[in-house]
Structure formats: C-alpha cells, structure tokens
Protein backbone atom coordinates (compact mmCIF):
# COMPACT_ATOMS: atom_id res chain seq x y z
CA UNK A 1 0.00 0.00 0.00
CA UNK A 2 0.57 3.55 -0.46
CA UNK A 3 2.36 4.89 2.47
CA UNK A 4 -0.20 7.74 1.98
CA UNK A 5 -2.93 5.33 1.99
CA UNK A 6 -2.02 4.27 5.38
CA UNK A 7 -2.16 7.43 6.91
CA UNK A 8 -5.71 8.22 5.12
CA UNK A 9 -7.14 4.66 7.28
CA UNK A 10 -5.07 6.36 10.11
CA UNK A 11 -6.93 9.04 10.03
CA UNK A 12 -10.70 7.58 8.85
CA UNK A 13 -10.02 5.02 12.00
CA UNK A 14 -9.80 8.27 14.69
CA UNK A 15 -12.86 10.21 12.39
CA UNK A 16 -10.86 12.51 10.54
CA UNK A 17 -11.32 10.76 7.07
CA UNK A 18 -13.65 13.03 5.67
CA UNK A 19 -12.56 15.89 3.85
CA UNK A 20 -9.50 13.75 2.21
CA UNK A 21 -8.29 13.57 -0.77
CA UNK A 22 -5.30 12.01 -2.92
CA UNK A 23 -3.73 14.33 -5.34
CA UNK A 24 -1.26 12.03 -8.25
CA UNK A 25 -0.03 13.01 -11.43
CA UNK A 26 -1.64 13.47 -14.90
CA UNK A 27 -1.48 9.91 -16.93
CA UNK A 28 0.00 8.29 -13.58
CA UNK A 29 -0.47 5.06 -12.37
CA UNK A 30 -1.43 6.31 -8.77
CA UNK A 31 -4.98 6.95 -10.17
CA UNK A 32 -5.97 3.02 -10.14
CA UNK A 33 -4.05 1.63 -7.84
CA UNK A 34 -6.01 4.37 -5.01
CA UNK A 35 -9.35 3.84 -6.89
CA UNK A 36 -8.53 -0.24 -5.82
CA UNK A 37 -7.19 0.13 -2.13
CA UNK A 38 -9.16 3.36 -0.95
CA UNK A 39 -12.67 5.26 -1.35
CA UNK A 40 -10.21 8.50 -1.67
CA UNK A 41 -11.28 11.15 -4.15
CA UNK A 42 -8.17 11.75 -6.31
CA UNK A 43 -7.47 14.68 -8.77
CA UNK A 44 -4.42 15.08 -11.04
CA UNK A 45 -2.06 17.82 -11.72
CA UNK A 46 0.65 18.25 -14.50
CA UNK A 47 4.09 16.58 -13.50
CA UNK A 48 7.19 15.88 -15.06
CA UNK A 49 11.02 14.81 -14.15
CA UNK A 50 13.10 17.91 -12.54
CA UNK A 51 15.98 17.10 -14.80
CA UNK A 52 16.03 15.30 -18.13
CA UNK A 53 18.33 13.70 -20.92
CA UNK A 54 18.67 17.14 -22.83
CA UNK A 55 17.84 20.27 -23.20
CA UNK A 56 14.59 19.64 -24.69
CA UNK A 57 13.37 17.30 -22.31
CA UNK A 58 14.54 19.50 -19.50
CA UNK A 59 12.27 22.30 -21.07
CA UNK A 60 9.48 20.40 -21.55
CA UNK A 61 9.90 19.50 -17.88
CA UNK A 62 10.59 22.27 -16.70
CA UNK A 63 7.05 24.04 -18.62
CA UNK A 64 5.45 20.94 -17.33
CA UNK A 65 6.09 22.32 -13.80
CA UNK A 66 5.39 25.29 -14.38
CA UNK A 67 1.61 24.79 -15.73
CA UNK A 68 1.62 22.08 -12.45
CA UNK A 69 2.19 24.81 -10.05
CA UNK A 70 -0.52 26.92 -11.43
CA UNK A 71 -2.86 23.97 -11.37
CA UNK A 72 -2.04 23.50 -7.32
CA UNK A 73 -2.84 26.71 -6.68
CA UNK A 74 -5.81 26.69 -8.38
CA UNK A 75 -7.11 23.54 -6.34
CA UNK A 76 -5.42 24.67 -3.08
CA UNK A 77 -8.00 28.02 -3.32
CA UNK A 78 -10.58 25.47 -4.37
CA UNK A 79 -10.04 23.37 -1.72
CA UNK A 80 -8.41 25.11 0.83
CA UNK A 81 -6.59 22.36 2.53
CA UNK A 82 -5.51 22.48 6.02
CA UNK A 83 -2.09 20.56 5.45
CA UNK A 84 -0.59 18.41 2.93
CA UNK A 85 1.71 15.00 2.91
CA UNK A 86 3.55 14.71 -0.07
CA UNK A 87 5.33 10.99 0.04
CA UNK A 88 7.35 12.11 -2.95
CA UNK A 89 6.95 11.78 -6.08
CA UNK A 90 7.37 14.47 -8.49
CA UNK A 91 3.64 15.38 -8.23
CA UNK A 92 4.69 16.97 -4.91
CA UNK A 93 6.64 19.73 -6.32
CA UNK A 94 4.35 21.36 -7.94
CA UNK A 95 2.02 20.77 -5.17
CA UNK A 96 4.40 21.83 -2.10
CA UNK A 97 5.43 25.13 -4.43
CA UNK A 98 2.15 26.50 -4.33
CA UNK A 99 1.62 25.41 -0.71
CA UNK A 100 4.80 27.31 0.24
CA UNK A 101 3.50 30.41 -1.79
CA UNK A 102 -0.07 30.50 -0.41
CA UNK A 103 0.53 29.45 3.31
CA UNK A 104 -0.58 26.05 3.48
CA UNK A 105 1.98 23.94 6.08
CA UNK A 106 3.27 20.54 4.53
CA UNK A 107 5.21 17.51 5.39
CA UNK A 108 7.41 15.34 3.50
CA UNK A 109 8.01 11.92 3.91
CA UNK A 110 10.97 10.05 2.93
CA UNK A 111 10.34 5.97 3.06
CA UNK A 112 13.47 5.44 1.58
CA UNK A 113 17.44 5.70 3.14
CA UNK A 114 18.28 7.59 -0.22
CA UNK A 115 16.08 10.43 -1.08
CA UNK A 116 15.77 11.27 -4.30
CA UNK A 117 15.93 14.85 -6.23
CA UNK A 118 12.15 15.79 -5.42
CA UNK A 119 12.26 14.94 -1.90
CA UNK A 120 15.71 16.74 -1.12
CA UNK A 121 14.11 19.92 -2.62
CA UNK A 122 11.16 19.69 -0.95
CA UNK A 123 12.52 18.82 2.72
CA UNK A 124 13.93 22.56 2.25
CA UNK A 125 10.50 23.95 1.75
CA UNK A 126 8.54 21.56 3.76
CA UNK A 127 7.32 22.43 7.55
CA UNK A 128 8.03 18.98 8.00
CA UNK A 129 10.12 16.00 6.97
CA UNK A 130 9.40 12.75 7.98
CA UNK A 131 11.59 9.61 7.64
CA UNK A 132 11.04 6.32 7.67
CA UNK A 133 14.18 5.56 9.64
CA UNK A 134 17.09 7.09 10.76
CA UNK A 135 19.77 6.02 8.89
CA UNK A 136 18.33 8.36 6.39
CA UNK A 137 18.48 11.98 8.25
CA UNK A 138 22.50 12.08 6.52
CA UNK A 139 21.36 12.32 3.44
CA UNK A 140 19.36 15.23 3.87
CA UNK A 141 21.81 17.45 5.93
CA UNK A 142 21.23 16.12 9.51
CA UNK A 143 24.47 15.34 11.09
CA UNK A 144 24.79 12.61 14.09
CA UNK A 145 23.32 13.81 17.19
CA UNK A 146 22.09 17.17 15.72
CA UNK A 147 18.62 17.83 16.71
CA UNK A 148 16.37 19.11 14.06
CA UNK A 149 12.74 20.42 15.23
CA UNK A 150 11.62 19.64 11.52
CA UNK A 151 12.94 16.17 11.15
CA UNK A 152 10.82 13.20 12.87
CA UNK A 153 11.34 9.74 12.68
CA UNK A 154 8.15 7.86 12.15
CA UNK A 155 8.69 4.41 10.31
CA UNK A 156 6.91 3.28 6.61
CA UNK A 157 3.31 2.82 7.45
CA UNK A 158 2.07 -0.75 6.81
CA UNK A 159 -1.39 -2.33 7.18
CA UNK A 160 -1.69 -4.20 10.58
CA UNK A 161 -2.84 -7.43 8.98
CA UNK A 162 0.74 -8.43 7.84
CA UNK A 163 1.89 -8.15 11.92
CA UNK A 164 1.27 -11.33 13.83
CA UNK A 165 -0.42 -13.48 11.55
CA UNK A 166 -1.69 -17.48 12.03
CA UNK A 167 1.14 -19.16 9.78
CA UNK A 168 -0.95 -22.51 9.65
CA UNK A 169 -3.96 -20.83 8.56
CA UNK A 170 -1.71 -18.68 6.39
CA UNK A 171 -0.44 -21.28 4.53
CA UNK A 172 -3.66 -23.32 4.47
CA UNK A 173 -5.22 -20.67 2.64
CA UNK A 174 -2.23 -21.17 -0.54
CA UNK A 175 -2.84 -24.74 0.18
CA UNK A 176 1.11 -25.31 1.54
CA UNK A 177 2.25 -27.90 3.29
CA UNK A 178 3.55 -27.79 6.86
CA UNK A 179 5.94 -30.37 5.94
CA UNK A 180 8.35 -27.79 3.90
CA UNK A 181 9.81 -24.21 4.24
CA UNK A 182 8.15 -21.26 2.21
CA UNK A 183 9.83 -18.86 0.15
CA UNK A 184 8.42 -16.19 -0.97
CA UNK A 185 9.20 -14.38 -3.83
CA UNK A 186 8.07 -11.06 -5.53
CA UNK A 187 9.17 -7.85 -6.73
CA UNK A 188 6.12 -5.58 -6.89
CA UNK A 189 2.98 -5.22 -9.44
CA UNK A 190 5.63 -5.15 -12.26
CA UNK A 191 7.96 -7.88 -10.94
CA UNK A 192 11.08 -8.26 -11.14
CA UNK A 193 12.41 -9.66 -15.02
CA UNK A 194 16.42 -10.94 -13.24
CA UNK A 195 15.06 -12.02 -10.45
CA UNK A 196 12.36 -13.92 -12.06
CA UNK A 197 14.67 -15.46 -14.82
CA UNK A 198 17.19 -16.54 -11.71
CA UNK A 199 14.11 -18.64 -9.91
CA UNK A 200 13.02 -20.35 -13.44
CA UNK A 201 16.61 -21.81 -13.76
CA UNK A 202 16.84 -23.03 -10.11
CA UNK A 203 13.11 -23.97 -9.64
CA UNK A 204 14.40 -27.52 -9.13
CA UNK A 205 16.96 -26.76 -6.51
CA UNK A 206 14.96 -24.57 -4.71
CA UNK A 207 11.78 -26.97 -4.77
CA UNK A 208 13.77 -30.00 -3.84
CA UNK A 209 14.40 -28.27 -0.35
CA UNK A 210 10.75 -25.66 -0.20
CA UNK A 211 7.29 -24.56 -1.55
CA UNK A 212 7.65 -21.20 -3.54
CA UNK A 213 4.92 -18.48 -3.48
CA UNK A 214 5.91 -16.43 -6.57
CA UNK A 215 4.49 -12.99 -7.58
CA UNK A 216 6.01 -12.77 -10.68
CA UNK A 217 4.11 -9.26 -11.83
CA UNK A 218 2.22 -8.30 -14.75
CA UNK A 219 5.16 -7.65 -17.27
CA UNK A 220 4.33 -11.06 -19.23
CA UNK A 221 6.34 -12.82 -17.32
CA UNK A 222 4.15 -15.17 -15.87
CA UNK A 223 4.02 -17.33 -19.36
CA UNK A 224 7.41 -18.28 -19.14
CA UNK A 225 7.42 -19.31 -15.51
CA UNK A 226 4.46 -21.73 -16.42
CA UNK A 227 6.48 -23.07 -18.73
CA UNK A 228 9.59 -23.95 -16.75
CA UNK A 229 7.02 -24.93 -14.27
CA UNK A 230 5.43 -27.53 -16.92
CA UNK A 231 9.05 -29.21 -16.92
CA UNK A 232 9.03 -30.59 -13.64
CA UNK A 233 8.56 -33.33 -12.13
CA UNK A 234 4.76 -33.44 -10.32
CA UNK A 235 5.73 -33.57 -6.91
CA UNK A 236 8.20 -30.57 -7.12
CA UNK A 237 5.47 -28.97 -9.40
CA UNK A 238 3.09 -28.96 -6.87
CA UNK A 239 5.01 -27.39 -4.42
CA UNK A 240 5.17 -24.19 -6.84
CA UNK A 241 2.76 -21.50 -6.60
CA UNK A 242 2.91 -18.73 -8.88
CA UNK A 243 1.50 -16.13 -9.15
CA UNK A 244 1.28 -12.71 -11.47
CA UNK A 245 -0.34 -10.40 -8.82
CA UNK A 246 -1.89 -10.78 -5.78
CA UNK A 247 -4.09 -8.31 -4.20
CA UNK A 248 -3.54 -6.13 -0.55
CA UNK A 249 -7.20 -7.40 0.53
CA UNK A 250 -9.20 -10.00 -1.41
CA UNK A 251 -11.03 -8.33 -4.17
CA UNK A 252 -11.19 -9.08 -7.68
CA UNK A 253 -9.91 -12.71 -7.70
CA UNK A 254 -10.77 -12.87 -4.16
CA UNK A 255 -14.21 -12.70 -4.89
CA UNK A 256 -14.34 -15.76 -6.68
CA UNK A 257 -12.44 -14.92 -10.02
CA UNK A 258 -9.65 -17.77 -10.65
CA UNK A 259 -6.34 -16.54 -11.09
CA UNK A 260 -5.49 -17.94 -15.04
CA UNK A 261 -1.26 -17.25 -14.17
CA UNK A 262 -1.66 -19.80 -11.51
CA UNK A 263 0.28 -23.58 -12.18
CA UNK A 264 -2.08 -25.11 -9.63
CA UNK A 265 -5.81 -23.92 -9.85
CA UNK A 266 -6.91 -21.64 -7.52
CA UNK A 267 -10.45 -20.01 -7.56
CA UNK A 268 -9.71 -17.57 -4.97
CA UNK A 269 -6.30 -16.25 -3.78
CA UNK A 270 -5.43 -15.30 -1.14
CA UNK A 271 -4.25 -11.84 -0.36
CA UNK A 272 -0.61 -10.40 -0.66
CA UNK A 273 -0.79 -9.78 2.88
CA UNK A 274 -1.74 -13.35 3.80
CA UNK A 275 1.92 -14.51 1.40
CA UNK A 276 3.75 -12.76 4.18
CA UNK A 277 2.15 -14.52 6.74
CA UNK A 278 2.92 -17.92 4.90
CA UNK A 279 6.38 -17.25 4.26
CA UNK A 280 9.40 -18.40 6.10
CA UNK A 281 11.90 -16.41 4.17
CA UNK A 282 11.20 -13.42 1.47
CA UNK A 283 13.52 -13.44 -1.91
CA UNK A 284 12.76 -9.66 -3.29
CA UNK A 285 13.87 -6.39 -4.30
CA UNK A 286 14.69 -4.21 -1.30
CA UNK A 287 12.45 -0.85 -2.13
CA UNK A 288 11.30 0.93 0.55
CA UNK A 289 8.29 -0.89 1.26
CA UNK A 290 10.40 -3.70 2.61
CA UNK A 291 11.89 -1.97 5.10
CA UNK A 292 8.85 -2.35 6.65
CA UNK A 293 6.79 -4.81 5.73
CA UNK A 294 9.26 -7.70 6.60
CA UNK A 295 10.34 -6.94 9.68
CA UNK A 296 6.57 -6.31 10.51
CA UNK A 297 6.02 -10.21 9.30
CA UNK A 298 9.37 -11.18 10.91
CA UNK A 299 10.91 -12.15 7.73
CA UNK A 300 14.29 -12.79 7.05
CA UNK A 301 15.00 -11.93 3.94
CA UNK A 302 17.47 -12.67 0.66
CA UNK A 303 17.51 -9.09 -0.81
CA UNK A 304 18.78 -8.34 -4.50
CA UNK A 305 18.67 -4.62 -5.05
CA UNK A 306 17.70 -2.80 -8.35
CA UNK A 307 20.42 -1.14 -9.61
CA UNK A 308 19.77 1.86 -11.34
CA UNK A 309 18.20 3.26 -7.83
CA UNK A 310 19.33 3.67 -4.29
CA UNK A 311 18.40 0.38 -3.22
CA UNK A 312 21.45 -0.83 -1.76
CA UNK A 313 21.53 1.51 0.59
CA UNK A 314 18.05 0.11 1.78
CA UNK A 315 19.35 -3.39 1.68
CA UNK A 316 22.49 -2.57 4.02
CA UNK A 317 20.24 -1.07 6.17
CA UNK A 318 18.73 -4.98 7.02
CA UNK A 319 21.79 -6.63 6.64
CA UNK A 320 23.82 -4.34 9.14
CA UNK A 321 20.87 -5.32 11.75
CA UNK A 322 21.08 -8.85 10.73
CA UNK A 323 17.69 -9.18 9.06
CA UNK A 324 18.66 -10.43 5.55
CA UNK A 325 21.54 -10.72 3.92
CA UNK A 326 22.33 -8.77 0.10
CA UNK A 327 23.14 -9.96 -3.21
CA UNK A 328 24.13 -8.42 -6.15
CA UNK A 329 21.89 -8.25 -9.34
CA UNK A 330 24.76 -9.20 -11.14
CA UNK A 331 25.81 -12.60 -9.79
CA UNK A 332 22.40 -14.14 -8.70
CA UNK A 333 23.07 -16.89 -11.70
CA UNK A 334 27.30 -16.37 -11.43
CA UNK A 335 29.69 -17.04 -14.32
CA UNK A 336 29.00 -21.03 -14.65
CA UNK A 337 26.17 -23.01 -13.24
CA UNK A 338 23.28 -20.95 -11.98
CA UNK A 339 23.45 -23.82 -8.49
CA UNK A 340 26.74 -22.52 -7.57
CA UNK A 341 26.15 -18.71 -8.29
CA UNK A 342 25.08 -16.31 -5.18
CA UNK A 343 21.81 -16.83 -5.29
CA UNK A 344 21.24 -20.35 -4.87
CA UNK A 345 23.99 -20.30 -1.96
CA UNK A 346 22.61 -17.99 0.33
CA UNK A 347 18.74 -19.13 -0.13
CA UNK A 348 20.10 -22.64 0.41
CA UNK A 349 21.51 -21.88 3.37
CA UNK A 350 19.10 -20.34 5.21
CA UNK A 351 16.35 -23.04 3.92
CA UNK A 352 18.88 -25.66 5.51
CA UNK A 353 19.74 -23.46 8.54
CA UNK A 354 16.57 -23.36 10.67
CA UNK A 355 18.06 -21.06 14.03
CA UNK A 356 19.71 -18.83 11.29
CA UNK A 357 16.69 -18.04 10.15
CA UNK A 358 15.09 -17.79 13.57
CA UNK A 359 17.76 -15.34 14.75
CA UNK A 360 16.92 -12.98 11.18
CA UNK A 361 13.48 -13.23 12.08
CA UNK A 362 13.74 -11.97 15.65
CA UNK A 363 16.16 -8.97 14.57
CA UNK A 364 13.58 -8.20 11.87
CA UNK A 365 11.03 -8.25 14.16
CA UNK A 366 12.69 -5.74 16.16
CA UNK A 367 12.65 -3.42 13.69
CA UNK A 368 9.10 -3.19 13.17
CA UNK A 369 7.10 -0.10 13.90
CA UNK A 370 2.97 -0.69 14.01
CA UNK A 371 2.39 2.84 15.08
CA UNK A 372 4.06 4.23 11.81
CA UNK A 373 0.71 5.20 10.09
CA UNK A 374 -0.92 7.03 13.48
CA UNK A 375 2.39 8.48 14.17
CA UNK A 376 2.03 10.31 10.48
CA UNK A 377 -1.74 10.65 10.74
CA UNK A 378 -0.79 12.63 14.61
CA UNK A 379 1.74 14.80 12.84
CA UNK A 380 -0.26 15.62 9.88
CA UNK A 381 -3.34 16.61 11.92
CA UNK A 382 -1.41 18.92 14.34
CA UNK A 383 -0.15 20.46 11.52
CA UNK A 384 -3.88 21.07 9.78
CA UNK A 385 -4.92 22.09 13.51
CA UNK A 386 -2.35 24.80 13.60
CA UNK A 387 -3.50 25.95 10.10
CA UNK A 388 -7.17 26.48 11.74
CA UNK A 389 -8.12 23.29 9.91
C-alpha cells in the first residue's frame, strides 16, 4: 500500500477521514491503484522529471512544472486544505510550491534511506520532513546527534494485517504444506524480469528443499514461468505456486475470479498480505516498502537490489541489523552453473539453517514499527490544527 494510503485509514479510523483527498499526477499510475485500495477522491495535476536527458526534455519539464504549479494553486483556493503529505513523487513539487506560496503547512516523507531529487528539494520547503528511519536523516543534511525540530522519525506505514499473523492458517489458505519451508518471492505489481529469470533456472533446486509463493508481476512474465514450471517433475510442481499479482485485501480474484497465471488452480487467492504470513523467508527487491513490511512479518530476507536506484543503501540497512543478507543483481546466476552462483547459496543456506533463520526473524522483528501510520496521521493533523483546519 501507499504509504499515503495508510495514513488516510489512520486518520478515517480516529474520524478525521472526511474531507480527504489524494492528489497524483496526470497519466499516472497512482490513479488506479487508489481507486482499488481506498474510497479516496483523487485529482491530477501536470508533473514531469526535474531534470532530463537534454535540453529539450529538460524544457518540456521544466514548462510541465510550471503549468503544475498553477494547477495547485488553483485547487489549493478550491479546496483550501488544512495541510498536505507529499510521500514524494514528483507530483509533490508542484504541489508543495504553491503550498509554500499560499501558506498552506506541509510535510514530507521520505520511506526510503536515499532520497531522491524531489524529496531533497522539498525537505527545504517543507514544515516537515518525515523519515522512515534514521539512517536516512544524513542524506538530507542532519548530522549525528544534531537535533532538528523539523525532522521526525516515524517508520513506513504498513497495514496491521501483515503483523502477527496465524502461519498454519496462512499457509492453508495457498494450500502449503507444513511439511516444507516457504519462500516467498516477488518484486512488486511489475515484478522483477532478473530475479524472475534466476528462480526459473533453479526452480528444481529450490523446490527440492521448499514450496515457492511467486508474484512474478504483470510484465508477461508469468508465461514463461508456467512453462519452466510444466518441466518438472509433479511432486516438485506442486510445491510451486505462482503467481502474477496478488491483491492487498481479497477483491477481484478474491471474490471468486480464478487466477489464469496460476500452475495449480486456484479459484480464490489469497491476499498479498496473507503470502507474508505464509512465508518463512522473502527473496525480493529491497524498495522501501520492505523496510517495513518484513520486519513487521518477521521475515528474514534474501535481498537483490535494483540497480539503477538507491536500493542498496536500503538493503544494508537490514543486513547491518542482521535481518537479511544482500546480493548483487549481477551474480544471482554467477559465471558457470546458476546452483553454484550467489543466489542459490545464500537461499540454500538459510532453507537448511533453521536457528539462522530464527535469529533474522527476531532482529527483523525488532525493527518493526505498528504505530508508523498514526504516528504520520498525529503529525499531519497537528499540523492542519495549527492551520485552523
């Protein structure tokens, strides 16, 4: 979920849910994926990348921003809004710009370690900036120990049905042994193409030793995987459960519409939430979501970052407190057989190494934070009180 998302149930839970409203970017994706999770009015405004490849594109950007700032303030003096979270994004420049101009206090939020270009710019406008954790506050200026009335620590807001879950009825629902360790694997609603290509060439490895719940995302993959799928024996076939998408909640295919990307039939699956819950160990990207939601299912965790984007630094971030352990993009598959290559050797050894994993689990676990989303929905409500909203 949207980390914004969060904060709007925060705030709908305590009564304040009313006069909300999502604003995303013109021809953005944000647009369905709220009209699925939330009951959130949303309106667009004109956005476009800060910097580009040329001069042109920077131009075109730069006009782009221009006619998005006029927008904002035209909907701020519709709207009049009391305060605004931006969670990044470069929707929230144009957005924070005119809520700098005409008075209207804001706060940033950073889920990431890295921010990127929009959010350093706007924590230098914003009345607040809010991180998800610490190790971040370096990157925008904050040196150790220096105390910083504007900065607040707050966590990445996740849903409270991935904390303390049934695992037995977790795994009943994907219809998973108890027998076998669960892996789960996924890398968002558009997958992850490397990462996906690495588990088709060690599907029998990996399902001689565990059941695999993969969320393979809607890029096409999900044809292919059936396919290396189709190659295996029965009993290791059955153990594989793939997926192209699952839902937060059950809707759509949770209301009785079979998933077709599915090896083994499945007229309802579960929800992405309930995967966590199944899961014994995650194999994923490491974006900022999952420096929350896996410690908050007390998941250890085989991380591969993307990387064109600042993801290592979120993957260190788990490894340093001994909640997953990091490998590179590059030599998942290594230079000769894909077995003896990085990736098979670290998710082998933590399937075979049952109080490693135990001890990753517990140090994720300590990293969770379930107040994240009030914590926000407090700060963002003092500010809107201060307004006289």
């Amino acid at each position: 979920m949207y980390p914004a998302l969060s904060v709007a149930a925060a705030l709908a839970d305590v009564g304040k849910g009313e006069r909300l409203i999502y604003v995303g970017s013109v021809g953005g994706m944000e647009e369905a994926i709220v009209a699925r999770e939330s009951a959130l009015p949303f309106r667009a405004l004109p956005a476009a990348a800060l910097r580009g490849r040329g001069p042109i594109q920077m131009a075109r950007g730069a006009a782009t921003m221009v006619a998005g700032t006029r927008a904002a303030r035209a909907m701020i003096r519709e709207l009049r809004p009391a305060a605004i979270l931006g969670t990044g994004g470069y929707v929230c420049v144009p957005l924070f710009l005119a809520a700098r101009m005409m008075g209207v206090p804001t706060m940033i939020y950073l889920p990431d370690v890295v921010p990127g270009l929009a959010v350093k710019l706007l924590s230098r406008i914003a009345t607040i900036t809010a991180v998800n954790v610490e190790d971040a506050l370096p990157h925008l200026g904050v040196r150790s120990g220096q105390q910083r009335a504007s900065f607040v620590v707050t966590g990445y807001p996740v849903r409270a049905e991935v904390f303390g879950q049934d695992r037995a009825a977790c795994r009943r629902d994907f219809g998973l042994s108890e027998e076998l360790p669960v892996a789960l694997v996924y890398g968002g609603s558009r997958g992850a193409r490397s990462v996906n290509r690495a588990i088709a060439a060690l599907l029998p490895d990996l399902l001689s030793r565990c059941q695999i719940i993969h969320v393979c995302g809607r890029e096409g993959d999900e044809e292919w995987l059936r396919e290396a799928a189709a190659g295996l024996n029965p009993d290791l076939r059955g153990r594989y459960h793939l997926y192209s998408y699952l839902e937060l909640e059950i809707r759509g295919w949770g209301l009785g519409i079979p998933n077709p990307q599915s090896p083994t039939p499945n007229p309802q699956p579960p929800a992405m939430t309930r995967a966590f819950g199944a899961a014994d160990l995650a194999i994923c990207r490491s974006g900022a979501s999952t420096l929350a939601e896996l410690p908050a299912a007390a998941l250890p965790a085989v991380l591969v970052p993307y990387p064109y984007v600042h993801q290592d630094e979120n993957a260190d971030y788990l490894v340093r407190r001994g909640a997953a352990v990091k490998v590179s993009d590059a030599t998942m598959l290594g230079d000769g057989r894909p077995q003896d290559g990085d990736l098979a050797r670290e998710v082998i050894r933590l399937l075979e190494n049952t109080s490693q994993r135990a001890r990753m689990a517990e140090q994720s676990r300590t990293l969770a934070r379930p107040d994240a989303a009030r914590h926000l929905a407090e700060i963002l409500s003092r500010l809107a009180t201060r307004s006289g909203g």
